[in-house]
C-alpha atoms as a PDB file:
ATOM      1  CA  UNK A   1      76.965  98.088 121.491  1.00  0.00           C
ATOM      2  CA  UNK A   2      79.062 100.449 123.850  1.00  0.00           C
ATOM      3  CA  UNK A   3      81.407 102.069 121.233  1.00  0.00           C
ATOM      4  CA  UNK A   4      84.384 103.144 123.592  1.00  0.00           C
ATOM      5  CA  UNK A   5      85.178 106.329 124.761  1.00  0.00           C
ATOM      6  CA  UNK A   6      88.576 106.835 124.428  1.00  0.00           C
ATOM      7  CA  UNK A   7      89.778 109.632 126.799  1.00  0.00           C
ATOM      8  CA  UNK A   8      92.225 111.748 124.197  1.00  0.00           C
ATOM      9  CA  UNK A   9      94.839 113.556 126.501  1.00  0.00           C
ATOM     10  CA  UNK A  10      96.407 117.313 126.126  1.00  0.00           C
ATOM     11  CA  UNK A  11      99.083 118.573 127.676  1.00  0.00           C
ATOM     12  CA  UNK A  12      98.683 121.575 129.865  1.00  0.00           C
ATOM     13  CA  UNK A  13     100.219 124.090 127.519  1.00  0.00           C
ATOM     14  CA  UNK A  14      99.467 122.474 124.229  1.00  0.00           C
ATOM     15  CA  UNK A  15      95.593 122.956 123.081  1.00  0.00           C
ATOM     16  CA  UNK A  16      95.599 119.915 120.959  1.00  0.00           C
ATOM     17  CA  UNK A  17      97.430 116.776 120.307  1.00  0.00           C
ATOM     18  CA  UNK A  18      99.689 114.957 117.723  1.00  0.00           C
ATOM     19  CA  UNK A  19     101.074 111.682 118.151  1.00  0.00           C
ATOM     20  CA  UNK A  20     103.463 109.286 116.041  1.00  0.00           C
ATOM     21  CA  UNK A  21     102.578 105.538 116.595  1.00  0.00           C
ATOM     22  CA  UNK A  22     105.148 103.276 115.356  1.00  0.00           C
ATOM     23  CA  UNK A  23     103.346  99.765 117.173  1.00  0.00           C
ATOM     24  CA  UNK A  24     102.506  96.403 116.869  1.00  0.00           C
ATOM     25  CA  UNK A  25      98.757  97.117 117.322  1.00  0.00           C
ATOM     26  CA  UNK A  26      96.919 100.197 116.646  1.00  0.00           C
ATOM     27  CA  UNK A  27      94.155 101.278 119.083  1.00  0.00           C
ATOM     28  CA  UNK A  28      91.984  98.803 116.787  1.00  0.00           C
ATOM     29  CA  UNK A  29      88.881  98.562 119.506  1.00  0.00           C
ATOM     30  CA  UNK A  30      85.470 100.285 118.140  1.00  0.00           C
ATOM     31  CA  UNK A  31      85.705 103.604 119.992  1.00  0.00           C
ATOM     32  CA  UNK A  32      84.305 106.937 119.492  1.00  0.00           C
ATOM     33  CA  UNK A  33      85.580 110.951 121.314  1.00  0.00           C
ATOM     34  CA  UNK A  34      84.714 113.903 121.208  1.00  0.00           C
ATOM     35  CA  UNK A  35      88.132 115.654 119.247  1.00  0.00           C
ATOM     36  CA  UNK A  36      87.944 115.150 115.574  1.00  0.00           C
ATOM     37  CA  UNK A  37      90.996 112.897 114.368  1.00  0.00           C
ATOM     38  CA  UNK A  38      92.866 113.302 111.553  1.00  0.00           C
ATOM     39  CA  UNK A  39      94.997 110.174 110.972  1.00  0.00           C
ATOM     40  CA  UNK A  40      97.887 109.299 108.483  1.00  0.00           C
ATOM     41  CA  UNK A  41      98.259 105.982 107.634  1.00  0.00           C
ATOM     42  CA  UNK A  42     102.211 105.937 106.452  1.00  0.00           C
ATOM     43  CA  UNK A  43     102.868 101.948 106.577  1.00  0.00           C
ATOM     44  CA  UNK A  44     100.398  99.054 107.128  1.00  0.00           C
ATOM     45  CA  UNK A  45      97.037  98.207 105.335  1.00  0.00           C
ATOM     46  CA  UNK A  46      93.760  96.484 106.496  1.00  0.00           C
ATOM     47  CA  UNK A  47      90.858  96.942 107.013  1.00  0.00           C
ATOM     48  CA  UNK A  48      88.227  99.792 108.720  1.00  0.00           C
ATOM     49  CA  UNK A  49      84.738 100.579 110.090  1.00  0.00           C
ATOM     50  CA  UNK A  50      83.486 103.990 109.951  1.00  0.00           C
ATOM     51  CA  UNK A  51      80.391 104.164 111.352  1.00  0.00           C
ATOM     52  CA  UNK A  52      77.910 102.099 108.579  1.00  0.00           C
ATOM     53  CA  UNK A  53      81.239 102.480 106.430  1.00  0.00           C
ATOM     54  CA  UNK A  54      83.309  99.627 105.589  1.00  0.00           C
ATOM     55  CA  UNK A  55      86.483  98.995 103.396  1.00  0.00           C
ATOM     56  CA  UNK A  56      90.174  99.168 103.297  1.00  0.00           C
ATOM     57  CA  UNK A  57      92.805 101.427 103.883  1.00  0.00           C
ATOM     58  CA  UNK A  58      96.502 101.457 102.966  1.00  0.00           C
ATOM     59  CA  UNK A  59      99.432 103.214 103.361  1.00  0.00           C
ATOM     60  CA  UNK A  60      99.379 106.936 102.605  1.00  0.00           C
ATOM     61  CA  UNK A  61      95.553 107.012 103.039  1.00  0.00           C
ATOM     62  CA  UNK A  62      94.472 110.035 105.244  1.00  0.00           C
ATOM     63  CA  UNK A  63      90.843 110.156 107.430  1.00  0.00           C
ATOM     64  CA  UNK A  64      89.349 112.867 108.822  1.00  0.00           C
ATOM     65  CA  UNK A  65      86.478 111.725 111.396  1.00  0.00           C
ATOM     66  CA  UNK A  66      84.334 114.048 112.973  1.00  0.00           C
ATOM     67  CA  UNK A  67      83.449 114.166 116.897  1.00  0.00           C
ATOM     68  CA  UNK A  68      81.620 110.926 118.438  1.00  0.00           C
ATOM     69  CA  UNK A  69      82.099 108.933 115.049  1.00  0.00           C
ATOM     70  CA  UNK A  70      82.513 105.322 115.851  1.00  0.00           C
ATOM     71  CA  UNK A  71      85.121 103.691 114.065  1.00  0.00           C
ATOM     72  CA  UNK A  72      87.959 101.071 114.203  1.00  0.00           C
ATOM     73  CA  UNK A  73      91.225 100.418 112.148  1.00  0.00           C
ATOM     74  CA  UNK A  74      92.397  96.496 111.871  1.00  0.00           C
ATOM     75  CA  UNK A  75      95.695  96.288 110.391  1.00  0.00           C
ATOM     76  CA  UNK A  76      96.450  92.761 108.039  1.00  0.00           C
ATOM     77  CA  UNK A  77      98.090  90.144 110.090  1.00  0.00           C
ATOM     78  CA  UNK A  78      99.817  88.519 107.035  1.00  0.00           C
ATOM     79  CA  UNK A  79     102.548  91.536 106.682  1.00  0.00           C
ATOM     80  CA  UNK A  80     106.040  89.352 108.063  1.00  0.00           C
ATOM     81  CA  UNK A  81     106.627  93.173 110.267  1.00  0.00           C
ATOM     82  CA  UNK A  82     103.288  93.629 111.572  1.00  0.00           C
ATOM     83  CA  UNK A  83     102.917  97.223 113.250  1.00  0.00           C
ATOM     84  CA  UNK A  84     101.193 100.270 112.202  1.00  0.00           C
ATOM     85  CA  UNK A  85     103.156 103.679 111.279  1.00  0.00           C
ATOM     86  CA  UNK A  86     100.504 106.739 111.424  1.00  0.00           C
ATOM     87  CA  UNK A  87     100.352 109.988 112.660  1.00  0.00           C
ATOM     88  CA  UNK A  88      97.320 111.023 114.704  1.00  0.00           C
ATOM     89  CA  UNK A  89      96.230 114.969 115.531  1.00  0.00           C
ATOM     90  CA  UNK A  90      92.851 115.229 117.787  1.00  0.00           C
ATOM     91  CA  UNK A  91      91.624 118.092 118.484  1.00  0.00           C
ATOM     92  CA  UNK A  92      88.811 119.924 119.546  1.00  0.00           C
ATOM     93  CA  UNK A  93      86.090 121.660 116.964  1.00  0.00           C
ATOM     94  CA  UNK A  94      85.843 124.691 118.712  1.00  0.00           C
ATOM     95  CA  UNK A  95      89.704 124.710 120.321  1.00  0.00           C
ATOM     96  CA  UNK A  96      90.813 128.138 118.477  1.00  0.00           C
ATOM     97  CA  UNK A  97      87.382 129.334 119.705  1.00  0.00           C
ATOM     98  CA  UNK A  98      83.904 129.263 117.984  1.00  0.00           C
ATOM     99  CA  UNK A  99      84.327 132.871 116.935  1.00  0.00           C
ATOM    100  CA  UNK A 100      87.371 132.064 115.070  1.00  0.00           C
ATOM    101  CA  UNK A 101      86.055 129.363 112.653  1.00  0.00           C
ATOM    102  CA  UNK A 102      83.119 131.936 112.022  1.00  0.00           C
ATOM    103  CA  UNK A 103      85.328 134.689 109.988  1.00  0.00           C
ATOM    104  CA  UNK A 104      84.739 134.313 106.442  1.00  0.00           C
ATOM    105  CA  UNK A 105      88.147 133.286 105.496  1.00  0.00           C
ATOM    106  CA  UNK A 106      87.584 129.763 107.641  1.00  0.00           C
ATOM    107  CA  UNK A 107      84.810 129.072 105.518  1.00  0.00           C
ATOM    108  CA  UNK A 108      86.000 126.097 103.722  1.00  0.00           C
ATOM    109  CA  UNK A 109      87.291 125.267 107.015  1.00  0.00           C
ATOM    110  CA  UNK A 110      83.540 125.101 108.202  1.00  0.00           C
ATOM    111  CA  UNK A 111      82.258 123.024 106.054  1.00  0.00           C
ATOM    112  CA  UNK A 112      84.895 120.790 106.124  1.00  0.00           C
ATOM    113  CA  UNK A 113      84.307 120.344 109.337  1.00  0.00           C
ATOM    114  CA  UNK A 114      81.009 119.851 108.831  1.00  0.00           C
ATOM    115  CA  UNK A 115      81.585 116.718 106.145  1.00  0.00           C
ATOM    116  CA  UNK A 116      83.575 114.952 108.826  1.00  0.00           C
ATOM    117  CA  UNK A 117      80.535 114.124 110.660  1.00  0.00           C
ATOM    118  CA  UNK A 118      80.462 111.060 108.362  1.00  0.00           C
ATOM    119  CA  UNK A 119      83.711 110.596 107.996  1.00  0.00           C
ATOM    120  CA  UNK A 120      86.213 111.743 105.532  1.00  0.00           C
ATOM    121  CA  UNK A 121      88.802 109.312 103.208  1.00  0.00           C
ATOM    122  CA  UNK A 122      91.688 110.747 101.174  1.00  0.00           C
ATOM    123  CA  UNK A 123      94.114 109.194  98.738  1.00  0.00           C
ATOM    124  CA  UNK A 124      97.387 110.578  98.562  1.00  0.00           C
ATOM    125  CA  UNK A 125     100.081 109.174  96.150  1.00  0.00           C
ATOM    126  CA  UNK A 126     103.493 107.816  97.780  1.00  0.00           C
ATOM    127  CA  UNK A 127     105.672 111.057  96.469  1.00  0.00           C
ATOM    128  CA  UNK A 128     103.283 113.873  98.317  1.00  0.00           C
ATOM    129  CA  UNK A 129     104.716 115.589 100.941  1.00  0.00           C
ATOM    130  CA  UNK A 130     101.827 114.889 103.163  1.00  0.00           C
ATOM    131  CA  UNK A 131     103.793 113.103 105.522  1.00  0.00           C
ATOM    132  CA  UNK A 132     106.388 115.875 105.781  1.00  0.00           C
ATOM    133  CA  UNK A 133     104.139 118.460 106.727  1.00  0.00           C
ATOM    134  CA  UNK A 134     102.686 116.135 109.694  1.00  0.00           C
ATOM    135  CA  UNK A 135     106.288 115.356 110.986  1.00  0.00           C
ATOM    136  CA  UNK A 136     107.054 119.173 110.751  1.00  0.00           C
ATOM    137  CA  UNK A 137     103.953 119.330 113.217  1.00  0.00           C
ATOM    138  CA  UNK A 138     104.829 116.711 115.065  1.00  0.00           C
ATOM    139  CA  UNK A 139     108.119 118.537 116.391  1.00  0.00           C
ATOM    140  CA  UNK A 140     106.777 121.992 116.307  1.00  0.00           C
ATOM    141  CA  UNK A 141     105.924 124.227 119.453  1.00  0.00           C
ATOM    142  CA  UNK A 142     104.598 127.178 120.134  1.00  0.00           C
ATOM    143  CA  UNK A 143     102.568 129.372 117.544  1.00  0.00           C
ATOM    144  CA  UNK A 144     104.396 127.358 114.956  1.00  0.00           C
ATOM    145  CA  UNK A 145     102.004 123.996 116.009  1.00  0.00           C
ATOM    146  CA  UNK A 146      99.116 126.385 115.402  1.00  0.00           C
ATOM    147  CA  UNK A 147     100.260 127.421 111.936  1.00  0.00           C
ATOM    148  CA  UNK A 148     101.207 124.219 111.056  1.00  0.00           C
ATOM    149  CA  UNK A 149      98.447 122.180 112.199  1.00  0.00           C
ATOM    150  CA  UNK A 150      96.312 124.649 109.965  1.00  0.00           C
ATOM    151  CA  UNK A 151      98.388 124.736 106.922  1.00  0.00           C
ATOM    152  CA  UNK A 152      98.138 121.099 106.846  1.00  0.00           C
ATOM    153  CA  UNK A 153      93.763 121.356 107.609  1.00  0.00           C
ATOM    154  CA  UNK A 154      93.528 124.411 104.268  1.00  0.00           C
ATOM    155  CA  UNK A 155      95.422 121.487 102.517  1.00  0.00           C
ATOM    156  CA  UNK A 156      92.621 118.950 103.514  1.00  0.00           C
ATOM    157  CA  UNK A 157      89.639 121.192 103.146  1.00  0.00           C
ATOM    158  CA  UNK A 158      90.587 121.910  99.427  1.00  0.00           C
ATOM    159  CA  UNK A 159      91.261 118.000  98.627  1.00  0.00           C
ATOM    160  CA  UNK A 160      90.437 117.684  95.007  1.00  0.00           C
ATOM    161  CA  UNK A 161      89.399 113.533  95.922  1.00  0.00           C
ATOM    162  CA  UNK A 162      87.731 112.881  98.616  1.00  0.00           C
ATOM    163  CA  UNK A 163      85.320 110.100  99.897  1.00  0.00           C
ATOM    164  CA  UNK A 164      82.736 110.699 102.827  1.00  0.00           C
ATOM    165  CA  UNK A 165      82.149 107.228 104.769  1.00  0.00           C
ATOM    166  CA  UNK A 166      79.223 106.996 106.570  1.00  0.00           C
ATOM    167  CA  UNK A 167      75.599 106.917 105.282  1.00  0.00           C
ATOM    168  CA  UNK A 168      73.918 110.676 105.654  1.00  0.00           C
ATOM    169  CA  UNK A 169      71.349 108.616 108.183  1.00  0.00           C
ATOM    170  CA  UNK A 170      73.768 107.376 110.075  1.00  0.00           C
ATOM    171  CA  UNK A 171      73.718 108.321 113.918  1.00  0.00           C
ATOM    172  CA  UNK A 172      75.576 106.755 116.864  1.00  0.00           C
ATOM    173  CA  UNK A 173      73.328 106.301 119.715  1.00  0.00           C
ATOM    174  CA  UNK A 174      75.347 105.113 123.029  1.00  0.00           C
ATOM    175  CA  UNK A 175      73.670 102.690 125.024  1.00  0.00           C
ATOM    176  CA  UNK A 176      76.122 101.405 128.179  1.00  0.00           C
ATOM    177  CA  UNK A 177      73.591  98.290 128.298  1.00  0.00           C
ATOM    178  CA  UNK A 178      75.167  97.204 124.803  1.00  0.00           C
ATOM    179  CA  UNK A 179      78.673  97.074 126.408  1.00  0.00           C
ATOM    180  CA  UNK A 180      80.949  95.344 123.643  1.00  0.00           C
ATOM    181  CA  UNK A 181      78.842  93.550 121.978  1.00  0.00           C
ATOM    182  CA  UNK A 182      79.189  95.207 118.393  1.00  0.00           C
ATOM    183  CA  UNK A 183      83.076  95.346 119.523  1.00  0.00           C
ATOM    184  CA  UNK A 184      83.008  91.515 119.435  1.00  0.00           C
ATOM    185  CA  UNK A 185      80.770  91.044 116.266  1.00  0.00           C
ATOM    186  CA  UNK A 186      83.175  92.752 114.265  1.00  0.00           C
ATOM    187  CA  UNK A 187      86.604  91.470 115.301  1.00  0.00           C
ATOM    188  CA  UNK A 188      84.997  87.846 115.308  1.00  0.00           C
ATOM    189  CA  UNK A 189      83.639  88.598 111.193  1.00  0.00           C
ATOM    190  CA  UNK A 190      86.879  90.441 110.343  1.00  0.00           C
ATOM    191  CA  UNK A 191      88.888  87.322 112.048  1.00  0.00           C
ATOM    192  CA  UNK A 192      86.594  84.455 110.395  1.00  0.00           C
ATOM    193  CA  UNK A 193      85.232  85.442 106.886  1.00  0.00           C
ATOM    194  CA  UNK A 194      86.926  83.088 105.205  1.00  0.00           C
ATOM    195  CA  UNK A 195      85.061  80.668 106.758  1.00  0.00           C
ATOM    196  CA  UNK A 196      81.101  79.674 107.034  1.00  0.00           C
ATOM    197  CA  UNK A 197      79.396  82.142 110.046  1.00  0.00           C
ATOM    198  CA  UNK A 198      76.406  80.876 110.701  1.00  0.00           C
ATOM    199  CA  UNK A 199      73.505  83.211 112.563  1.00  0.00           C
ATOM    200  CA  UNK A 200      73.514  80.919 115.334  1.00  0.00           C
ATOM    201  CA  UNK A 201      77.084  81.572 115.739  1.00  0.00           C
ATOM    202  CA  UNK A 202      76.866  85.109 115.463  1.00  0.00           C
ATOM    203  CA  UNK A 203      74.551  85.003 117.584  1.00  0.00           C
ATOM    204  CA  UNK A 204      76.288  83.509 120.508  1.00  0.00           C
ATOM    205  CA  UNK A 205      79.377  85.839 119.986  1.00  0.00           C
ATOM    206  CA  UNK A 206      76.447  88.395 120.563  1.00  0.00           C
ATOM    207  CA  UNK A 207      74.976  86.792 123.542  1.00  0.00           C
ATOM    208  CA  UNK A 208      71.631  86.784 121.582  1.00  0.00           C
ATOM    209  CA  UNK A 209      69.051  84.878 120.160  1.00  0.00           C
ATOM    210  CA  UNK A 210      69.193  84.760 116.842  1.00  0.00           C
ATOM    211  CA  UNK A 211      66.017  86.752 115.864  1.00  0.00           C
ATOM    212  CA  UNK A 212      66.876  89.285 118.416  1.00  0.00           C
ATOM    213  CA  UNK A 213      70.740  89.465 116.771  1.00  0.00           C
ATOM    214  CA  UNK A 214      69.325  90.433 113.709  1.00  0.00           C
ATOM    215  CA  UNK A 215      66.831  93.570 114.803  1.00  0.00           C
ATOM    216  CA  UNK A 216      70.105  94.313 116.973  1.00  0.00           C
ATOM    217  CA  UNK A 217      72.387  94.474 114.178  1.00  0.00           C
ATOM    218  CA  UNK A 218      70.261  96.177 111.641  1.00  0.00           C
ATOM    219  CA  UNK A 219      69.283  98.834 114.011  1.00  0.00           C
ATOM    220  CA  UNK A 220      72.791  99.813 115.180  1.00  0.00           C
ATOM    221  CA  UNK A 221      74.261  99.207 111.516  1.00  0.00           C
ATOM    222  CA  UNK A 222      71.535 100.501 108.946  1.00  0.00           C
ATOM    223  CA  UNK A 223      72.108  97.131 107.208  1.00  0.00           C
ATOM    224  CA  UNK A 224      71.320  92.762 107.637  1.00  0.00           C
ATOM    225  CA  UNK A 225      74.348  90.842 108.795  1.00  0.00           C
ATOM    226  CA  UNK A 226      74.234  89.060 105.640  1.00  0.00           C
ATOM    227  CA  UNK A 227      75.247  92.027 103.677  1.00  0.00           C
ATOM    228  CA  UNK A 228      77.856  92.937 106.130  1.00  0.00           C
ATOM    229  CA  UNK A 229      79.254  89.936 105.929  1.00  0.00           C
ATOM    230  CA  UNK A 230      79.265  90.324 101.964  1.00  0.00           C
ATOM    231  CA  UNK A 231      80.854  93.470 102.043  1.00  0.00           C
ATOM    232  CA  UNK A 232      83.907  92.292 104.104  1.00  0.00           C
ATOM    233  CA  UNK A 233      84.352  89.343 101.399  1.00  0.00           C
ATOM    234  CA  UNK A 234      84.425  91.204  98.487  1.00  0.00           C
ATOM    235  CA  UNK A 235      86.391  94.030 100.300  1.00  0.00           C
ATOM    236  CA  UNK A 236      88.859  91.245 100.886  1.00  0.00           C
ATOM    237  CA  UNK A 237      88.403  90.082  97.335  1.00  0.00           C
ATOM    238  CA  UNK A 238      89.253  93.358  95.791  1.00  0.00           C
ATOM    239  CA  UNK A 239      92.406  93.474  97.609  1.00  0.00           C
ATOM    240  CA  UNK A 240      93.315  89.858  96.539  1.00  0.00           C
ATOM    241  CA  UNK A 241      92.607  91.031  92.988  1.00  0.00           C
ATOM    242  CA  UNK A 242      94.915  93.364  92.965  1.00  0.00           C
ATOM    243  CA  UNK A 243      98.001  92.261  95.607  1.00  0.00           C
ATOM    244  CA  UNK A 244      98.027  89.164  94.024  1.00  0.00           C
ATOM    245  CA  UNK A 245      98.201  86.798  90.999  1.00  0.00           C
ATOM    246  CA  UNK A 246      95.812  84.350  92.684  1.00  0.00           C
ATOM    247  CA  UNK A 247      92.864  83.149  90.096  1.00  0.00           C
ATOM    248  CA  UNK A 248      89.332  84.352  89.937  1.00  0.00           C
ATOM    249  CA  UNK A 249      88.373  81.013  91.363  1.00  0.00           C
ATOM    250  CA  UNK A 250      90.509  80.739  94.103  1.00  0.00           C
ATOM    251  CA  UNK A 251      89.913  84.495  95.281  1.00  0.00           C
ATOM    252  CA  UNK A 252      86.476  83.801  95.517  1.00  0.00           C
ATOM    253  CA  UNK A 253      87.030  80.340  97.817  1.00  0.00           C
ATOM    254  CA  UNK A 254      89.714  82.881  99.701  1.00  0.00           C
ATOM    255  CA  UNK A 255      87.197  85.265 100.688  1.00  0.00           C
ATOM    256  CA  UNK A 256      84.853  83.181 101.845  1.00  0.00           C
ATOM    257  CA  UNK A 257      82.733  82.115  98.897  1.00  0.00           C
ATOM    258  CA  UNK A 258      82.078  78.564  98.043  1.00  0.00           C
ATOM    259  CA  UNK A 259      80.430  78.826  94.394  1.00  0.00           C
ATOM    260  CA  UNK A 260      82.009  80.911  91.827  1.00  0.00           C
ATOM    261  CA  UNK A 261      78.720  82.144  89.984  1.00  0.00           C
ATOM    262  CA  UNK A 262      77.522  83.583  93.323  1.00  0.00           C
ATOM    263  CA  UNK A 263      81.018  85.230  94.603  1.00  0.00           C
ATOM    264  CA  UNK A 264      80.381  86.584  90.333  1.00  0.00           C
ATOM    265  CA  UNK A 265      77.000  88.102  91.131  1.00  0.00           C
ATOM    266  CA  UNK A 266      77.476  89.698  94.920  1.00  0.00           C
ATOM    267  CA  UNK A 267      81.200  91.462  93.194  1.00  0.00           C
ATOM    268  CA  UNK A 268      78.895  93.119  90.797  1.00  0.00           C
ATOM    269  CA  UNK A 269      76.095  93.939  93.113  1.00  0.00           C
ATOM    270  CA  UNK A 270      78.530  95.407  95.572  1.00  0.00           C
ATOM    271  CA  UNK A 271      81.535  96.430  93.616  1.00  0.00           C
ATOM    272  CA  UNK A 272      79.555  97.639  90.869  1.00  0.00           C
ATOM    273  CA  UNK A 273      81.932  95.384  87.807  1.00  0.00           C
ATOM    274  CA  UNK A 274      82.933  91.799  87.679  1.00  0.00           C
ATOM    275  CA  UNK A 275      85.827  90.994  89.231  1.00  0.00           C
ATOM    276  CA  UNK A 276      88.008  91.163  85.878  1.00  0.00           C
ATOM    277  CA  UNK A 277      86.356  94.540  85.118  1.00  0.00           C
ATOM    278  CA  UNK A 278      87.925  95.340  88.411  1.00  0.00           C
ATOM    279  CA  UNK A 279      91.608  94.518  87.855  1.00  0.00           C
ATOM    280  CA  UNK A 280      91.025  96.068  84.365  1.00  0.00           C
ATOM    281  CA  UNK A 281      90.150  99.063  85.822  1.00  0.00           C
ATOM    282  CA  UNK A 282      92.814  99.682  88.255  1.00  0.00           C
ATOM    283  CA  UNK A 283      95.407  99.034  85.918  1.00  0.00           C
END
């Protein structure tokens, strides 16, 4: 699949950018650029892909994603206001200069850097002051965006949680012959778990056969459809357990699962507990 490039535009006098989307749909396409993004989610939950990495994010949730990492954010469509609220920086890896991030003091810095490659996920509880320090960005100028937009990376870099995303093996590989065809597979899964998918459908949305769908998929992925497709269940699952007071039993027809010892034994395997370990667990 073509991943998107997704042109990221500067201003003349500004050497990176910041931007507040308050919208009814995010840029949710499968797209990849050069800048590394750091992106706040402040309202809104769903779903992402981050390169092999896939789960769900929710409000307050911060990524860091390194240059050329594919990845797409689909917001929940069963929110009565549906829009997302997140601020977005891009910028450059070497925009303050390559010199620069090589004094000792921008160590951490480095490394960070370095980490985002695969993709970076950090939790931040409702009452930090995250969001604060990206709206003081937001409306700064001059030196003060500089300071500010670095203030807010040392905070990052010295996260005491974090979660890298994609696999170590993971590498993108454009091919324009591939066009959207990944781009489809995934909105068509994330818009139809619930329901049987079938290879020979997949296939179709793929404009494949279906023995040639499955090489395709496992080469650009680094997994089998089937376990994709299990993943996005019990990712769905796991938010069902804990958003609502649904049963065990009707979560697992919900996500797509139509015997209960099975939707039982693919939680554990994935989610490493049974689903009541789960809730147990987050409590």
């Amino acid at each position: 699949m073509k991943a998107q490039l997704l042109k990221i535009s500067n201003k003349l006098e500004q050497s990176f950018s910041i931007r507040h989307d308050i919208v009814p749909v995010y840029h949710n396409r499968w797209h990849y650029h050069p800048e590394i993004e750091i992106i706040h989610i402040r309202k809104g939950k769903g779903t992402y892909i981050i390169g092999d990495s896939i789960s769900s994010f929710e409000a307050n949730d911060i990524f860091v994603l390194g240059p050329n990492l594919p990845h797409l954010f689909r917001y929940d469509h069963d929110q009565e206001e549906i829009y997302s609220d997140a601020y977005v920086i891009h910028f450059l890896p070497n925009f303050l200069s390559e010199e620069f991030f090589r004094v000792p003091e921008m160590k951490a810095a480095r490394e960070f850097i370095a980490k985002s490659q695969q993709g970076i996920h950090i939790k931040k509880d409702a009452t930090d002051q995250f969001g604060t320090r990206m709206a003081d960005l937001h409306d700064s100028s001059g030196i003060y965006r500089i300071i500010n937009l670095l203030t807010i990376f040392a905070e990052l870099s010295t996260a005491i949680s974090e979660t890298k995303l994609a696999s170590f093996g993971y590498m993108y590989r454009y091919d324009a012959v591939d066009s959207e065809r990944l781009n489809n597979i995934y909105h068509f899964v994330l818009g139809n778990f619930d329901k049987e998918i079938t290879l020979d459908e997949i296939s179709n949305v793929a404009n494949l056969s279906v023995n040639s769908f499955c090489r395709y998929f496992k080469t650009k992925t680094n997994k089998t459809f089937s376990n994709f497709l299990l993943e996005v269940r019990i990712g769905h699952a796991c938010k069902l357990l804990l958003e609502t007071d649904l049963s065990i039993s009707q979560i697992c027809f919900e996500s797509g699962f139509n015997n209960l010892s099975n939707f039982n034994r693919y939680f554990k395997k994935i989610a490493g507990k049974t689903p009541s370990q789960y809730v147990s667990d987050a409590k």
